[in-house]
N, C-alpha and C. Protein backbone atom coordinates (compact mmCIF):
# COMPACT_ATOMS: atom_id res chain seq x y z
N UNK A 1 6.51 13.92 27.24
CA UNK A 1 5.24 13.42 26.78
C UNK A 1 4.43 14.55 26.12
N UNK A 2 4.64 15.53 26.95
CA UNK A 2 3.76 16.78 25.87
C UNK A 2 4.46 17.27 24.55
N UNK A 3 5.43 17.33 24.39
CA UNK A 3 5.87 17.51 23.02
C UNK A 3 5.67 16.34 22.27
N UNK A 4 5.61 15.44 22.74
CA UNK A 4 5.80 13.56 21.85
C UNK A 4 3.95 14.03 21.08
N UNK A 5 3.22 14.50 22.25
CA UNK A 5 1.76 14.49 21.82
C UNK A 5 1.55 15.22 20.88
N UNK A 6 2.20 16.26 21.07
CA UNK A 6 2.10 17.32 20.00
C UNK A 6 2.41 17.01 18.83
N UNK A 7 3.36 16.81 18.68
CA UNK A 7 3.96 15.98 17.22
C UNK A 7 2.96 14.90 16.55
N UNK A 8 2.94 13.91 17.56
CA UNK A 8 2.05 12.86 17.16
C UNK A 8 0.87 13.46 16.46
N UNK A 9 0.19 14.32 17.28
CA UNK A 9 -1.44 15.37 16.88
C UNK A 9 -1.30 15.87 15.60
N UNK A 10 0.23 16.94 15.42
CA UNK A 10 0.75 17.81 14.15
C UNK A 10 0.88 16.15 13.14
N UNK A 11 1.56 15.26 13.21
CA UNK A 11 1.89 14.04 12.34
C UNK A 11 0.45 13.75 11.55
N UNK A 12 -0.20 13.26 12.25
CA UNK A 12 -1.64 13.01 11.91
C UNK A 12 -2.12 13.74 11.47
N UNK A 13 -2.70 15.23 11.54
CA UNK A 13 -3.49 15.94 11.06
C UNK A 13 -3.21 16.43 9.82
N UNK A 14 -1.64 17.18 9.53
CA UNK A 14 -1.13 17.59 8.83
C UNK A 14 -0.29 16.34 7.72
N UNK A 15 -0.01 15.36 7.79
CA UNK A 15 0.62 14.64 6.85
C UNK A 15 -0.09 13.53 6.61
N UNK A 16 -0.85 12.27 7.77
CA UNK A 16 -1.07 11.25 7.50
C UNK A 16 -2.11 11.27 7.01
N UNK A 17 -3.26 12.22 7.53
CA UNK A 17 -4.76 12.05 6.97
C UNK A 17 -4.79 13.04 5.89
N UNK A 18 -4.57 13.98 5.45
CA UNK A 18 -4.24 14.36 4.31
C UNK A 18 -4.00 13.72 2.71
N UNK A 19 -3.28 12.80 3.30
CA UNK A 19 -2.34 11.80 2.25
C UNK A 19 -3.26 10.85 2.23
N UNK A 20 -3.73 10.02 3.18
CA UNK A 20 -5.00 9.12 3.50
C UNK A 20 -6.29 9.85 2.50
N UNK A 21 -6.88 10.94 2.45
CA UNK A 21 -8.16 11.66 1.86
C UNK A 21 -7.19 11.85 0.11
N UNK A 22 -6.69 11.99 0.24
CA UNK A 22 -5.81 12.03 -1.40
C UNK A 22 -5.98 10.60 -2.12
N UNK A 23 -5.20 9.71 -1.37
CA UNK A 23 -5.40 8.33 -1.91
C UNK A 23 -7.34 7.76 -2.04
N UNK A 24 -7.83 8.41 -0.91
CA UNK A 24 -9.14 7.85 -1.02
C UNK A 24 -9.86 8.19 -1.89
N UNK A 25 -9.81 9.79 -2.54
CA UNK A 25 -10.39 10.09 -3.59
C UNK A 25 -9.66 9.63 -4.77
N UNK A 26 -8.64 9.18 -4.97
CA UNK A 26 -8.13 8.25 -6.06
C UNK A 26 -8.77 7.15 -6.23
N UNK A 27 -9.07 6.68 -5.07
CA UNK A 27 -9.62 5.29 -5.19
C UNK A 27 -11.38 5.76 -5.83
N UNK A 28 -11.57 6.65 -5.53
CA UNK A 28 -13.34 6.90 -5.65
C UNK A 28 -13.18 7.71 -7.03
N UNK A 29 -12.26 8.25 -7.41
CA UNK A 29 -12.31 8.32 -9.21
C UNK A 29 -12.00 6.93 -9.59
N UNK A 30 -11.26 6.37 -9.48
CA UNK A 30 -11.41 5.15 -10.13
C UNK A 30 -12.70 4.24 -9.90
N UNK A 31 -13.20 4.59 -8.70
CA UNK A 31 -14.97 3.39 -8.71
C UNK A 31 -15.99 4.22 -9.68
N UNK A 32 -15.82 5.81 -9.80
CA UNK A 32 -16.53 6.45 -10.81
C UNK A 32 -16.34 5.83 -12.21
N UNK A 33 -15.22 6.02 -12.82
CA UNK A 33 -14.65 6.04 -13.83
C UNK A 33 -15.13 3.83 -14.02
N UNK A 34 -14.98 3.19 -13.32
CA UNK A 34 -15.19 1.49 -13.80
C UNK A 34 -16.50 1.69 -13.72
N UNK A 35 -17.42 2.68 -12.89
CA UNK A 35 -19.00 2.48 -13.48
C UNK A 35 -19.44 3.21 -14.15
N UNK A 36 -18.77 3.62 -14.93
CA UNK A 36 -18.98 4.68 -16.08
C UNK A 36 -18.85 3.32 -17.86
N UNK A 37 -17.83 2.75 -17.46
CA UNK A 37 -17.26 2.45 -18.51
C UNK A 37 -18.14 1.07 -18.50
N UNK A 38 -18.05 -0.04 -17.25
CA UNK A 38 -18.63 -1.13 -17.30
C UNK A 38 -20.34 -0.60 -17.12
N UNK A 39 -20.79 -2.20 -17.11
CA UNK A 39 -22.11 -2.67 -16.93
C UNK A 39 -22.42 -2.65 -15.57
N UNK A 40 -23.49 -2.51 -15.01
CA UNK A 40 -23.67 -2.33 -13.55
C UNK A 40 -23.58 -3.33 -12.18
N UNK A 41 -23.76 -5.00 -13.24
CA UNK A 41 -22.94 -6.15 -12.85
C UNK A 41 -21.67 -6.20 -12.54
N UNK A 42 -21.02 -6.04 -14.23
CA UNK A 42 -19.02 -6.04 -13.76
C UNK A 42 -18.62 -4.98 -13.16
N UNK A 43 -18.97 -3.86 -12.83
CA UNK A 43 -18.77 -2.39 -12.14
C UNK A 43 -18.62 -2.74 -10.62
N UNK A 44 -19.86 -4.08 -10.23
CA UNK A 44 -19.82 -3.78 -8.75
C UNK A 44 -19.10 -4.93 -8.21
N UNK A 45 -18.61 -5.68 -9.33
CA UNK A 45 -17.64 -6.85 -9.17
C UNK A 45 -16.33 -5.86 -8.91
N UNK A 46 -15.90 -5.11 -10.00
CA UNK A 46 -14.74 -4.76 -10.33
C UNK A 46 -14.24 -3.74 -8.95
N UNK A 47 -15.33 -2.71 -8.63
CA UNK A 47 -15.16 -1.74 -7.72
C UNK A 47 -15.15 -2.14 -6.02
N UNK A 48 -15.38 -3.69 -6.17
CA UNK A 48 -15.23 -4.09 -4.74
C UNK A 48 -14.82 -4.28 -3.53
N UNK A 49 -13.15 -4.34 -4.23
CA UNK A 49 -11.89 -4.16 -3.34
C UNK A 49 -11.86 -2.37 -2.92
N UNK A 50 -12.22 -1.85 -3.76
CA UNK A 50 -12.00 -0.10 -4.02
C UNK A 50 -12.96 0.90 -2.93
N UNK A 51 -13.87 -0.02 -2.80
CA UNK A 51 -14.89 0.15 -1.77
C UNK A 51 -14.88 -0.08 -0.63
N UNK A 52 -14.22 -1.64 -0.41
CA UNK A 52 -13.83 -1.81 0.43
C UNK A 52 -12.84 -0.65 1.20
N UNK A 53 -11.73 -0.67 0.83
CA UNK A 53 -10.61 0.20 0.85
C UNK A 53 -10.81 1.52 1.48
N UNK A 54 -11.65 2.29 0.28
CA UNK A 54 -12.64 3.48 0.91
C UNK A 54 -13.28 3.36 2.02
N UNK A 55 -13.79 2.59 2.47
CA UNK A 55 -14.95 2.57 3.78
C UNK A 55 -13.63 2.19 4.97
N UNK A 56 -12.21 1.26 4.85
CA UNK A 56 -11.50 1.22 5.67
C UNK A 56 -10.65 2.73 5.97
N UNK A 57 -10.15 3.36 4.59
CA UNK A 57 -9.68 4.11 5.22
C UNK A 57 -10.31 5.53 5.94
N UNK A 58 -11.71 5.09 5.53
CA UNK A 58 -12.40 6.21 6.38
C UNK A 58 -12.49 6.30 7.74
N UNK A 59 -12.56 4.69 7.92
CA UNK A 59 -12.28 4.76 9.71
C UNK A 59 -11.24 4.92 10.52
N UNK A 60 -10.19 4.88 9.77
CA UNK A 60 -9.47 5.29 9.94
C UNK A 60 -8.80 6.38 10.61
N UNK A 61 -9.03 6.98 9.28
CA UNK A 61 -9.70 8.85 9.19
C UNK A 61 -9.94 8.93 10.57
N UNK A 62 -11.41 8.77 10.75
CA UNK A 62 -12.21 9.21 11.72
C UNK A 62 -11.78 9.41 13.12
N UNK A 63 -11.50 7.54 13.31
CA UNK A 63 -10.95 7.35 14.61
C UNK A 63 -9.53 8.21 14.85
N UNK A 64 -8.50 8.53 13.81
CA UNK A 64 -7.52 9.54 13.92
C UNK A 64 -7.67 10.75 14.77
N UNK A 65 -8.76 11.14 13.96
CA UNK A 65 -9.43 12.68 13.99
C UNK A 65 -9.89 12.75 15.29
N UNK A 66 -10.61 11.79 15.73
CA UNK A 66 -11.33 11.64 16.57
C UNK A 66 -10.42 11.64 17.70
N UNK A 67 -9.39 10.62 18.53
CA UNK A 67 -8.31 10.64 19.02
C UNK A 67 -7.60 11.72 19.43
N UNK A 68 -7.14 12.33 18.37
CA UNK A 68 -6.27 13.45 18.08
C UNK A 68 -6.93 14.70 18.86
N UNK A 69 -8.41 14.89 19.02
CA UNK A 69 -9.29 16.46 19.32
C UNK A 69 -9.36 15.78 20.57
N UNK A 70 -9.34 14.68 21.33
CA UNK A 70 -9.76 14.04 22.59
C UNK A 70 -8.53 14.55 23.06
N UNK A 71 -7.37 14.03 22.42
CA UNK A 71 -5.53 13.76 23.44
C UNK A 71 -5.56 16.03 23.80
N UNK A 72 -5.63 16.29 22.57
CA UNK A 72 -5.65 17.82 22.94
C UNK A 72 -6.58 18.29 23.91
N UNK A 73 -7.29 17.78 24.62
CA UNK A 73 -8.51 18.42 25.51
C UNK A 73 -8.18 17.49 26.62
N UNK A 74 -7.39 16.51 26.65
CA UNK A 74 -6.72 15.88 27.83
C UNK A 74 -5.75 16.32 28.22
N UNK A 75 -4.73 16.84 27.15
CA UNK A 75 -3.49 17.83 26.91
C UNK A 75 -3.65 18.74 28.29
N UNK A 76 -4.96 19.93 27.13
CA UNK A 76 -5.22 20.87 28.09
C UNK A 76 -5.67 21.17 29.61
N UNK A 77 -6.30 20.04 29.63
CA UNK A 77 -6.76 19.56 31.23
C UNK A 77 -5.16 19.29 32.30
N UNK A 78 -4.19 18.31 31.50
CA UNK A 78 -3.38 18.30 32.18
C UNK A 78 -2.29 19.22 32.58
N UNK A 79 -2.18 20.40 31.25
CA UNK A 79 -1.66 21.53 31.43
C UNK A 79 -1.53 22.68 32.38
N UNK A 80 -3.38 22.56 32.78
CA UNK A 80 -3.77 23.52 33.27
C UNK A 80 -3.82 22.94 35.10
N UNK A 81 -2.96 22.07 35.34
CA UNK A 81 -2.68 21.72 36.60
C UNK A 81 -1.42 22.17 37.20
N UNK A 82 -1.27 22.60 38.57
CA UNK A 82 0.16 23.43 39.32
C UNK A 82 1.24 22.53 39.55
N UNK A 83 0.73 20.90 40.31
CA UNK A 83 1.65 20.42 40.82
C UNK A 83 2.22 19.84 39.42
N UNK A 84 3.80 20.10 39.16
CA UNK A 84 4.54 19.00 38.32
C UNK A 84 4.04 17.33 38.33
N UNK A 85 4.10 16.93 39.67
CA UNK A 85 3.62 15.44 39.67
C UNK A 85 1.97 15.03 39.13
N UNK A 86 1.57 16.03 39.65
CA UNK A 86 -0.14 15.54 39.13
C UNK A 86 0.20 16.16 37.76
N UNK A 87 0.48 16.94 37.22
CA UNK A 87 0.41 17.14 35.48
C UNK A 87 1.16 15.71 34.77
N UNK A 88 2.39 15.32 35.60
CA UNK A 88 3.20 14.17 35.30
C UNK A 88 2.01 12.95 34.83
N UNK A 89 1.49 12.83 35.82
CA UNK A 89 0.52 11.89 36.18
C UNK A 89 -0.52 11.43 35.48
N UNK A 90 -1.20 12.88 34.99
CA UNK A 90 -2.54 13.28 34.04
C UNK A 90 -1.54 12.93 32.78
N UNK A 91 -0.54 13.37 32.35
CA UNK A 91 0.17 13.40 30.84
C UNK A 91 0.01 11.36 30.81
N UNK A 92 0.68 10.69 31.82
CA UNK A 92 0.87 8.85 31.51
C UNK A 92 -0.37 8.10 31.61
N UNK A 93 -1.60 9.26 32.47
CA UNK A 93 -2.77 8.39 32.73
C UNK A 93 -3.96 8.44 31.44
N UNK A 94 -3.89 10.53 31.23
CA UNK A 94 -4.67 10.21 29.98
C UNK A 94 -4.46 11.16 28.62
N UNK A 95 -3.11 11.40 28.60
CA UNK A 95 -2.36 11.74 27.68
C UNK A 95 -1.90 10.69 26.58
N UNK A 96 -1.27 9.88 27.29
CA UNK A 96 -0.15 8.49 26.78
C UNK A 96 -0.64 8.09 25.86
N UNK A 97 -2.42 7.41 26.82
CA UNK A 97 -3.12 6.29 25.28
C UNK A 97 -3.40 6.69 24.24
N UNK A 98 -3.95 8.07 24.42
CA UNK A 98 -3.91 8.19 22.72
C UNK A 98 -3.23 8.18 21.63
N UNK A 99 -2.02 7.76 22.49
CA UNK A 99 -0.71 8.20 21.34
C UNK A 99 -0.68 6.47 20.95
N UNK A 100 -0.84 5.60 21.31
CA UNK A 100 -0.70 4.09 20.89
C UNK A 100 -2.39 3.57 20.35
N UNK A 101 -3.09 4.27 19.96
CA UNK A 101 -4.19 4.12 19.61
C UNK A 101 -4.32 4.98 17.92
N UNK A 102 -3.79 6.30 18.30
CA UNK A 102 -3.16 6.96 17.03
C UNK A 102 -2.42 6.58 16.26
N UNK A 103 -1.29 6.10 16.70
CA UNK A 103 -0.48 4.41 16.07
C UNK A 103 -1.20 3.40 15.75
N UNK A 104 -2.05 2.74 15.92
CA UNK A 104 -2.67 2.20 16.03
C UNK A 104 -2.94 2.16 14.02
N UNK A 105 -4.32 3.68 14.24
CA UNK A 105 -4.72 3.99 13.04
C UNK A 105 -3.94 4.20 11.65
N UNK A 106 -2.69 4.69 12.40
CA UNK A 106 -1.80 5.42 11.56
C UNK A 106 -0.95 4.28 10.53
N UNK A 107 -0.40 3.27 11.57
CA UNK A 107 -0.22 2.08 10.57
C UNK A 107 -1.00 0.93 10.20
N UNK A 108 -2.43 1.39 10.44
CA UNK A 108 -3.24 0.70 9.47
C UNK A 108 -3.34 0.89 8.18
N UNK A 109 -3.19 2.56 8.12
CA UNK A 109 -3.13 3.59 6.74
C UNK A 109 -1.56 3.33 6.09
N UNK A 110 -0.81 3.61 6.54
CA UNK A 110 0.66 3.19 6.04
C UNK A 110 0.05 1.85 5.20
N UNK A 111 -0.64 0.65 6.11
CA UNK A 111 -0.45 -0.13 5.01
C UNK A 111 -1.24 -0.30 3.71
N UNK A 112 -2.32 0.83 3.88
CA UNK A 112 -3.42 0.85 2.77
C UNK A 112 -2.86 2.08 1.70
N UNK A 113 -2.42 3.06 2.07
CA UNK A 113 -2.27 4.12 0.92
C UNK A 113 -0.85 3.56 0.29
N UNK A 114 -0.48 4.17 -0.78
CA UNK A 114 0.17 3.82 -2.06
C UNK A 114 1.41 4.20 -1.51
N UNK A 115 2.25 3.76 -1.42
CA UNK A 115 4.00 4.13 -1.37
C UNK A 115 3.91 5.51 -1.44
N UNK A 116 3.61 5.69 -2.93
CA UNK A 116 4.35 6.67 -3.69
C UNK A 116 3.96 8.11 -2.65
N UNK A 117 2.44 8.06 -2.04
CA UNK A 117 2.39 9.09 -1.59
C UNK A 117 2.55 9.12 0.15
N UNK A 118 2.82 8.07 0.61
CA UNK A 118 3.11 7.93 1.85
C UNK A 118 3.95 8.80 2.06
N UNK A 119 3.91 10.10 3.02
CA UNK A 119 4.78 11.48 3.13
C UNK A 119 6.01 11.10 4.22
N UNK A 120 6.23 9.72 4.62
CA UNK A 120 7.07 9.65 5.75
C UNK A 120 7.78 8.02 5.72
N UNK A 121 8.79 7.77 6.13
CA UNK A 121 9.25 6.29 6.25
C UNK A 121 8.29 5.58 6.28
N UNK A 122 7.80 4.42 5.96
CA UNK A 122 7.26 3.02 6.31
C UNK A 122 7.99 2.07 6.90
N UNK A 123 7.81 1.44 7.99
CA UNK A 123 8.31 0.59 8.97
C UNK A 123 9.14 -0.22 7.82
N UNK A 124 8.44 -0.98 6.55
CA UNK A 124 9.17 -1.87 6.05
C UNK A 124 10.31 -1.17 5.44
N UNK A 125 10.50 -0.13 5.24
CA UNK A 125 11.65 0.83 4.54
C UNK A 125 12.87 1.08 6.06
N UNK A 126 12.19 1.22 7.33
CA UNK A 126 13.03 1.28 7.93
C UNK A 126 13.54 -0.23 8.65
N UNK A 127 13.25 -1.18 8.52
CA UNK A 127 13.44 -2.45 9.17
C UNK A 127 14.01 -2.77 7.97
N UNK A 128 14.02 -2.48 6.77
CA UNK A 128 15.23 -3.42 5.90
C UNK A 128 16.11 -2.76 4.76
N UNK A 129 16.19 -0.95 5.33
CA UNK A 129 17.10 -0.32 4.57
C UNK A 129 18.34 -0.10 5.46
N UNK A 130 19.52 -0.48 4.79
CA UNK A 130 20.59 -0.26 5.31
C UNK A 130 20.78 1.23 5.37
């Protein structure tokens, strides 16, 4: 469980939200760039989905981030215990959840950012590639 966390923590910080803040500022040059060009009517028609999008994957973001600095300070709490069984214990009681809550976020984002820059398998790539 402590290496699974670790990874999970390194996964997130370093590849998913990264890639997540890349796509989002794509999306926010493009809401620049349609209210540049349109009228301030069709601009806020056009930029709506884009906005949307942006404000989801920010929470995303957040709650990631957020998760991720909690599981490490639960980490460390459980680390810093003698008996094997009570560290055992602390790692399934308040280690674990963050890791299915981090999942959670993580393939919410899988399904919002663009293929192309998704840095890792997507479930649908692994459920129907031979």
């Amino acid at each position: 469980m402590q290496i699974e966390s670790r990874v999970a923590g390194d996964l997130a910080k370093n590849h998913i939200v990264p890639v997540a803040i890349t796509y989002q500022n794509r999306l926010i040059e493009n809401v620049k760039g349609l209210r540049e060009v349109l009228s301030a009517e069709k601009a806020k028609k056009a930029t709506a989905t884009q906005l949307d999008l942006i404000e989801q994957i920010s929470e995303h973001i957040a709650q990631i981030m957020t998760m991720v600095d909690e599981m490490v300070e639960a980490r460390k709490k459980a680390n810093a215990l003698e008996h094997a069984r009570e560290k055992a214990i602390a790692y399934c009681d308040e280690v674990k959840p963050f890791l299915d809550g981090i999942r959670y976020h993580a393939d919410k984002l899988e399904l919002l950012v663009d293929d192309e820059l998704w840095p890792l398998p997507k479930m649908q790539e692994l459920l129907f590639t031979r």
